[in-house]
Structure formats: structure tokens, C-alpha cells
N, C-alpha and C. Protein backbone atom coordinates (compact mmCIF):
# COMPACT_ATOMS: atom_id res chain seq x y z
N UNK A 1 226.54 61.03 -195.58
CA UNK A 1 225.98 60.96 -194.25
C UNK A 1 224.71 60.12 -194.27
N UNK A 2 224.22 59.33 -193.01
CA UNK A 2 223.27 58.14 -192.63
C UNK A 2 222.45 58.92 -191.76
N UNK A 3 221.38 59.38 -191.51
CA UNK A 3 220.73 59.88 -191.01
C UNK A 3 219.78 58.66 -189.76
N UNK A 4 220.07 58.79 -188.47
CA UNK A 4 219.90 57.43 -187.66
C UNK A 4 218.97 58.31 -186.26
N UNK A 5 217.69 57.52 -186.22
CA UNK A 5 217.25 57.93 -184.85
C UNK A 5 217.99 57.12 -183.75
N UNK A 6 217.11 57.52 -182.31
CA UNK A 6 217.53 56.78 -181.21
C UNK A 6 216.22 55.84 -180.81
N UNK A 7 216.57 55.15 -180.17
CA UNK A 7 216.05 53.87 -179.82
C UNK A 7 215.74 54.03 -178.08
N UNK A 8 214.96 54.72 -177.25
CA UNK A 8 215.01 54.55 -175.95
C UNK A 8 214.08 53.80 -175.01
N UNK A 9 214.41 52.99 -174.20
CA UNK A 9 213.92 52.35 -173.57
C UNK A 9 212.36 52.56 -172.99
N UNK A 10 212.73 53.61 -172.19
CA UNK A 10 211.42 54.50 -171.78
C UNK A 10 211.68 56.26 -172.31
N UNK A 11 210.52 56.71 -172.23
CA UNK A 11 210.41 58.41 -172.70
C UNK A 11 211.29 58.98 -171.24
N UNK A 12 212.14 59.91 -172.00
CA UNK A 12 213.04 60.66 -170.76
C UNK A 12 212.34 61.05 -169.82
N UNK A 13 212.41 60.81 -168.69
CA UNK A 13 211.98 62.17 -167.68
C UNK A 13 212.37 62.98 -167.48
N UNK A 14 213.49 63.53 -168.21
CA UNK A 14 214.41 64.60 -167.81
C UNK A 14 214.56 65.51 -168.01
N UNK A 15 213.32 65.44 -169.67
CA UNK A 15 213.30 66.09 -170.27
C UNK A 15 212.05 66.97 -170.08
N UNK A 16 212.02 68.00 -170.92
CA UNK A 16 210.14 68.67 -170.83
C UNK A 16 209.50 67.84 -171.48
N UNK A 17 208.65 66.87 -170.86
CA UNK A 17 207.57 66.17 -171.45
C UNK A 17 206.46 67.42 -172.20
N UNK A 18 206.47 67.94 -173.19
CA UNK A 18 205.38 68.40 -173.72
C UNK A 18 204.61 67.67 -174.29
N UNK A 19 203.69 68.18 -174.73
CA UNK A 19 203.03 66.95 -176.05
C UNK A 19 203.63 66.96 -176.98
N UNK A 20 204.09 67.53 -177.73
CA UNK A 20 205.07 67.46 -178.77
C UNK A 20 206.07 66.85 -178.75
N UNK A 21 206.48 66.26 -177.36
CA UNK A 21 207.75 65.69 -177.16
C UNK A 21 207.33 64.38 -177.35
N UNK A 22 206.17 63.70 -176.37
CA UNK A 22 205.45 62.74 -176.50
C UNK A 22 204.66 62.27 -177.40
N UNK A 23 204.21 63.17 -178.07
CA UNK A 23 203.95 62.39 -179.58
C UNK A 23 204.60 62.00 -180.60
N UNK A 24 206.14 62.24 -180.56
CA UNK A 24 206.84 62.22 -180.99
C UNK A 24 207.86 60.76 -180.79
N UNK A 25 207.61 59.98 -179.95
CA UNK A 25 207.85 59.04 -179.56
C UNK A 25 207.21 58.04 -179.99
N UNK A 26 207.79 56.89 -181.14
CA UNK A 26 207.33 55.89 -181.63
C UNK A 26 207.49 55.06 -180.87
N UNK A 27 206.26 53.96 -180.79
CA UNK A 27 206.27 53.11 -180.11
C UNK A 27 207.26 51.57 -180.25
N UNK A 28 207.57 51.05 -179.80
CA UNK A 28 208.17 49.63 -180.62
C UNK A 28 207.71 48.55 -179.87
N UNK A 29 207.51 47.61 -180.29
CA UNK A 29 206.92 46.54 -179.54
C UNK A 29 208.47 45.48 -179.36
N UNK A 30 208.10 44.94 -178.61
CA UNK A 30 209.77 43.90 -178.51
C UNK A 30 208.73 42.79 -179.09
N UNK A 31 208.04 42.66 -179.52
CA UNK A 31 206.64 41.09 -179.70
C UNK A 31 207.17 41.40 -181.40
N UNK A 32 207.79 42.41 -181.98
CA UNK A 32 207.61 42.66 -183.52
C UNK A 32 209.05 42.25 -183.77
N UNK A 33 210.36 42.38 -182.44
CA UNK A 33 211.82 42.59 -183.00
C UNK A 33 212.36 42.27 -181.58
N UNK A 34 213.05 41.18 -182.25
CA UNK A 34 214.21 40.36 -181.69
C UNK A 34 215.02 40.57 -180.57
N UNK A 35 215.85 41.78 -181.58
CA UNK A 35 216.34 42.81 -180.90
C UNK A 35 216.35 43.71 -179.78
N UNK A 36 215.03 44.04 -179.66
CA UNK A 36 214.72 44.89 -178.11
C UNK A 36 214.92 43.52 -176.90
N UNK A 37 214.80 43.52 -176.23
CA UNK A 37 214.48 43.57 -174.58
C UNK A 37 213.29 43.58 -174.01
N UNK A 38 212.48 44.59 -174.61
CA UNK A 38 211.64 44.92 -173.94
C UNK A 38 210.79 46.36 -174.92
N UNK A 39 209.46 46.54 -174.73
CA UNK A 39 208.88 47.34 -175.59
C UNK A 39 209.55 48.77 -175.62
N UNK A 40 209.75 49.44 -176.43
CA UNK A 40 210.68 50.85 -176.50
C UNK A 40 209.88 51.61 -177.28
N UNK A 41 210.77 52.62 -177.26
CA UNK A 41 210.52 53.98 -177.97
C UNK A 41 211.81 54.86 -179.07
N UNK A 42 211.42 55.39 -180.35
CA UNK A 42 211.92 55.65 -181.31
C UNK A 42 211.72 56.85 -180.98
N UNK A 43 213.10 57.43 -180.87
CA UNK A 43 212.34 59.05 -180.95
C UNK A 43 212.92 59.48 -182.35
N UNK A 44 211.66 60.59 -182.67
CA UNK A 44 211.28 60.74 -183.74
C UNK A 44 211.27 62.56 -183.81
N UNK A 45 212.31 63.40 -183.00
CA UNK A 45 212.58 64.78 -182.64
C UNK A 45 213.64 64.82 -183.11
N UNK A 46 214.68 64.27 -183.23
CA UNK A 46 215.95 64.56 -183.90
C UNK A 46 216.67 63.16 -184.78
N UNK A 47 216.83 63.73 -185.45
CA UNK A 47 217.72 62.92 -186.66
C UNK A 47 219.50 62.73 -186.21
N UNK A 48 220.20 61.69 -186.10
CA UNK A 48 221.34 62.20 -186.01
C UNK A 48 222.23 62.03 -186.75
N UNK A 49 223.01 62.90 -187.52
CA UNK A 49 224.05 62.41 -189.03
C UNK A 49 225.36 61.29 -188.82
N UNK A 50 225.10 60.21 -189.59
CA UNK A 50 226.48 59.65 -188.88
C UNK A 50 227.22 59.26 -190.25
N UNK A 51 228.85 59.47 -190.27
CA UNK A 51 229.20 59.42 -191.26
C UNK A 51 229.03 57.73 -191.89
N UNK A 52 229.48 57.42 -193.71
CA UNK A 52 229.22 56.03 -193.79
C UNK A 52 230.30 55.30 -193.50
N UNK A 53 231.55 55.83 -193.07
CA UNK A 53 232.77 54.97 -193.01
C UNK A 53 232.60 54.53 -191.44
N UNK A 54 232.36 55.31 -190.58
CA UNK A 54 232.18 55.47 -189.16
C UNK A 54 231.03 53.95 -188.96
N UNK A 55 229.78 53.86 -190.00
CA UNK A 55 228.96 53.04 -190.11
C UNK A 55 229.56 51.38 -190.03
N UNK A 56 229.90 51.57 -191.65
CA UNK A 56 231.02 50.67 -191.60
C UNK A 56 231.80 49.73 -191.00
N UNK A 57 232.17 50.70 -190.15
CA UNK A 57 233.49 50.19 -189.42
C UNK A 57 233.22 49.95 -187.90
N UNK A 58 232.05 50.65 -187.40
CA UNK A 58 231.78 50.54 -185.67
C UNK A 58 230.52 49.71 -186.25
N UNK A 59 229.12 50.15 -187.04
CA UNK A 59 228.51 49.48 -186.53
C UNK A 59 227.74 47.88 -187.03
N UNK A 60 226.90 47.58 -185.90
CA UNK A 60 226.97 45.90 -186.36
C UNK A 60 224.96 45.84 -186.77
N UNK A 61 224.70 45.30 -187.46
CA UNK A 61 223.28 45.47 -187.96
C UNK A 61 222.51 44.20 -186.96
N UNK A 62 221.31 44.67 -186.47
CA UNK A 62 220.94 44.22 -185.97
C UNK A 62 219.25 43.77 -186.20
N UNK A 63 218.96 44.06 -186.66
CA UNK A 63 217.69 44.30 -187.40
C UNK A 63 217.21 45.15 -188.11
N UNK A 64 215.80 45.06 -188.43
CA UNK A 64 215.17 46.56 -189.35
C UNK A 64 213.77 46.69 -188.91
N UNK A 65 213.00 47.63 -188.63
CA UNK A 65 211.81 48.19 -188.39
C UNK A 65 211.03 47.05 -190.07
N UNK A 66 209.74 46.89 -189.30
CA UNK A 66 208.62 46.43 -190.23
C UNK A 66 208.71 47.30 -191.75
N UNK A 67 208.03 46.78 -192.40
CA UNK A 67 207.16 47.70 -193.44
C UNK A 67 206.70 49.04 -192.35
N UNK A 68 205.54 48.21 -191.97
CA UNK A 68 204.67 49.32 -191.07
C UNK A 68 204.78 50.25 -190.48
N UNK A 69 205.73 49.94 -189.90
CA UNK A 69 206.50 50.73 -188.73
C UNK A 69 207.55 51.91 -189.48
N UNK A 70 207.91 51.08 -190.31
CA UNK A 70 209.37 52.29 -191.17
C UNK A 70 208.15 53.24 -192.13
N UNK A 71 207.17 53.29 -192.15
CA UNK A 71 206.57 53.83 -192.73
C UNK A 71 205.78 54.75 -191.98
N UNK A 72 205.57 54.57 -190.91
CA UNK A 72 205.12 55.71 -190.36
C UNK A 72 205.88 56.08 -189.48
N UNK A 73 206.49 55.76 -189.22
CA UNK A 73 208.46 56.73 -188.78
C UNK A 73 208.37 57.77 -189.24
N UNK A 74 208.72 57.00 -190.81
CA UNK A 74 209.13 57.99 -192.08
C UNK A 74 207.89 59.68 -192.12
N UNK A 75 206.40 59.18 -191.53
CA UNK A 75 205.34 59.99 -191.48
C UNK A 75 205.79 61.22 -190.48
N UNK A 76 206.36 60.24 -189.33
CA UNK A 76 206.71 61.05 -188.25
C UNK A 76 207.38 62.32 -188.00
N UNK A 77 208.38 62.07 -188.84
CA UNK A 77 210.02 62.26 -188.99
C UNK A 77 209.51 63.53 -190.07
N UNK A 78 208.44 63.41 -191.22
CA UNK A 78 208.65 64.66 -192.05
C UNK A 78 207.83 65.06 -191.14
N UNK A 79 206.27 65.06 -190.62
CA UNK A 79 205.67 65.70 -190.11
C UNK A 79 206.09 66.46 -188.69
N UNK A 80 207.41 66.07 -188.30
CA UNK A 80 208.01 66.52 -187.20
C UNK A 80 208.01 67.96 -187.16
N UNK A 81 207.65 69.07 -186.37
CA UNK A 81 208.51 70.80 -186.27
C UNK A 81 209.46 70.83 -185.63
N UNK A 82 210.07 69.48 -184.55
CA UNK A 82 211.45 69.97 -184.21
C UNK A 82 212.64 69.56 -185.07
N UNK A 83 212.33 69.16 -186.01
CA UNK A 83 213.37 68.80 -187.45
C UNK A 83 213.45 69.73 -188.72
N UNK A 84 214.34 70.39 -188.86
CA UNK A 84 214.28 71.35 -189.57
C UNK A 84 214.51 70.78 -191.01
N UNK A 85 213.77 71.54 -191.29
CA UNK A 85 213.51 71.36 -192.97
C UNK A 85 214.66 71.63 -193.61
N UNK A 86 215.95 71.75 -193.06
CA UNK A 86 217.48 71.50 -194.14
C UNK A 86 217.84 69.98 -194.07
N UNK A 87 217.16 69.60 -192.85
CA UNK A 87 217.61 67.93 -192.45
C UNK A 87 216.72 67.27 -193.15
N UNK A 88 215.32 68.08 -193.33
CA UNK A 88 214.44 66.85 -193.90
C UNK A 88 214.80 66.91 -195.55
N UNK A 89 215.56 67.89 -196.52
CA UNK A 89 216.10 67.80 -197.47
C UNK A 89 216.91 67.27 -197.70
N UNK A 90 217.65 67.07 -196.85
CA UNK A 90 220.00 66.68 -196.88
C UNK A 90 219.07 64.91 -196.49
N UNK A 91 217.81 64.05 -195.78
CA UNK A 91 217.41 63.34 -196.41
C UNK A 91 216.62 62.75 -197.03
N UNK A 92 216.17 63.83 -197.57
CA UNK A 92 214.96 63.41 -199.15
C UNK A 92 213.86 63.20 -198.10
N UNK A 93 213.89 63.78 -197.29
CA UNK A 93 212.01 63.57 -196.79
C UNK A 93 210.73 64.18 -197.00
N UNK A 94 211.47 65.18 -197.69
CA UNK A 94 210.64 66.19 -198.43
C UNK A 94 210.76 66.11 -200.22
């Protein structure tokens, strides 16, 4: 299993904006990556497992986060409490 955040345009409104929700939201600049559109957000609350054949076979690579940026993801992502610490083991974030 590939452990893959989401990529959203703007922060949900749909959701309960707490602070926890919102700090949790990495910033992305479209000025750093190709790829965006337009400046976004990484959320950084849930991990989602995707198998590697599924990878493979659907998806198409499109870029990669900075040094900088994949590095304090990575900060994000362990320091997260809505990610449970079996996910942050199953991928080595701990």
C-alpha cells in the first residue's frame, strides 16, 4: 500500500472548520508547481491507502512537492492527532 494525501483547491466549507482542521491544511503555491492551476491546499488530516497495482495502472505522475515542502508535510502528517498512530506506523512516520 501507497499512502497518498489530497490536493484541494480551497479549504472545505462543509466541513467543521476547527483549528485543527485548518492548520492542518498545507499550503501550495501554483508559483512552486506546474501542475496546480492555481494556489491549493494539501490536506494533511487523513492519509489515504492506495493499492501499488491500482497506482500503476490508473495513475499518471505529475509532479513532486519541493524538498521543502515534502518535508514539512512529512512534519505535518506525524504531528497530526487526526491520524492514528497504526497509519503513522503501516508508513514509517514514526
Amino acid at each position: 500500500m501507497i499512502g497518498s494525501l489530497l490536493i484541494n483547491s480551497n479549504i472545505n466549507v462543509k466541513v467543521n472548520r476547527t483549528r485543527e482542521f485548518v492548520d492542518a491544511q498545507y499550503p501550495l503555491k501554483k508559483s512552486d508547481y506546474v501542475f496546480l492551476r492555481h494556489d491549493s491546499f494539501l490536506n494533511c488530516r487523513q492519509i489515504f491507502s492506495l493499492g501499488k497495482i491500482k497506482i500503476l495502472r490508473e495513475a499518471k505522475e505529475v509532479g513532486e512537492l519541493t524538498s521543502r515542502d515534502r518535508t514539512l508535510v512529512i512534519d505535518y502528517v506525524k504531528n497530526s492527532e487526526a491520524i492514528l498512530m497504526k497509519q503513522k506506523k503501516q508508513y514509517n512516520l514514526i
